[in-house]
Protein backbone atom coordinates (compact mmCIF):
# COMPACT_ATOMS: atom_id res chain seq x y z
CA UNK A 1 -8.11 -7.04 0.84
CA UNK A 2 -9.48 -10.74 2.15
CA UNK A 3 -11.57 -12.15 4.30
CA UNK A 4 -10.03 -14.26 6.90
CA UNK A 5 -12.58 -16.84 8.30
CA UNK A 6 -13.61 -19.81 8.26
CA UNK A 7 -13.69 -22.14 5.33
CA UNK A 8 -17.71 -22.04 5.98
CA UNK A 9 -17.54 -18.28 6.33
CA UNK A 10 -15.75 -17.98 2.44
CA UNK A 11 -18.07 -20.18 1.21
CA UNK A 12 -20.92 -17.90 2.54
CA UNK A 13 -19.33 -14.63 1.16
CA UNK A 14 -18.79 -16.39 -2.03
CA UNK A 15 -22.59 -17.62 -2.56
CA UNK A 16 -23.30 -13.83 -1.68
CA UNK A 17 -21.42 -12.28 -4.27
CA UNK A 18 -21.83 -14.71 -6.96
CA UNK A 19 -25.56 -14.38 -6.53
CA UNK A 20 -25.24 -10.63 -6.76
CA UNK A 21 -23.46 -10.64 -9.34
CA UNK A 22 -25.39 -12.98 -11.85
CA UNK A 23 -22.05 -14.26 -13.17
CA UNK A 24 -22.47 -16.14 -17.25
CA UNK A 25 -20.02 -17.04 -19.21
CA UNK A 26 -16.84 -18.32 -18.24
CA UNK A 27 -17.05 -17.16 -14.89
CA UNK A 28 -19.64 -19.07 -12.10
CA UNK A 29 -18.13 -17.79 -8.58
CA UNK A 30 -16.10 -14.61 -6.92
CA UNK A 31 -13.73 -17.10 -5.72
CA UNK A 32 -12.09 -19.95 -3.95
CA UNK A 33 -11.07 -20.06 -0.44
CA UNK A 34 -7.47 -20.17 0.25
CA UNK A 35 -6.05 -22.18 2.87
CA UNK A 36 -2.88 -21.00 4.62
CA UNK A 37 -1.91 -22.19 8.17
CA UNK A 38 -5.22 -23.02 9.35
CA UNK A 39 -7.01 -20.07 8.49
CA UNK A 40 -9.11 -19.68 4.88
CA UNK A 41 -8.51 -16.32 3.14
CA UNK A 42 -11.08 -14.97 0.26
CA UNK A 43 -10.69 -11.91 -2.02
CA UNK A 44 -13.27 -9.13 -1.01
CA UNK A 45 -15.68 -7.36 -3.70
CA UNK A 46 -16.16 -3.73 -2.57
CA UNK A 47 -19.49 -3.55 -3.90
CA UNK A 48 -20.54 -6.29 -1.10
CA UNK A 49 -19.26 -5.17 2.40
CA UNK A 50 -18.37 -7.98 5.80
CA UNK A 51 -18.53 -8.14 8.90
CA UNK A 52 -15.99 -10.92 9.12
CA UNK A 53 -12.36 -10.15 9.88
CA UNK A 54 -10.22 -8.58 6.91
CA UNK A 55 -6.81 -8.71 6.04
CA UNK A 56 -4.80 -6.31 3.52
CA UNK A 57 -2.69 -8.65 2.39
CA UNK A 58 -2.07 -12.94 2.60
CA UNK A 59 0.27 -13.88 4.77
CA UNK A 60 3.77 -15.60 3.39
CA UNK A 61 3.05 -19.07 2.23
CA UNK A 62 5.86 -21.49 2.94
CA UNK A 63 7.74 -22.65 -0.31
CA UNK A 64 6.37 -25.83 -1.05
CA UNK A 65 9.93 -26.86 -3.08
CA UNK A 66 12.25 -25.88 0.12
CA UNK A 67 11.93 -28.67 2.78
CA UNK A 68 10.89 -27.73 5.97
């Protein structure tokens, strides 16, 4: 499941998480926003719940080797 929002609105579910989760080692953040067609998509921890829109799946991303 991810979050569909906002590039501000990842960001701010990411700096939740991370700081719940006290990450060391080799990992420092939940994750990265993902930008597909104008909307930013972020993986969702089920120990931290949203209130931001959710999505089961990403949507198709175009090809980037086939020209448009």
């Amino acid at each position: 499941m991810y979050i569909k929002g906002t590039e501000q609105e990842c960001l701010a579910y990411d700096a939740e998480v991370t700081a719940g989760e006290n990450y060391t080692g080799g990992t420092i953040r939940w994750g990265e926003p993902i930008e597909i067609d104008g909307f930013n998509y972020m993986p969702v921890n089920d120990r931290y719940p949203t209130s931001l829109t959710t999505v089961s799946e990403l949507p198709p991303q175009p090809d980037p080797d086939v020209e448009q």
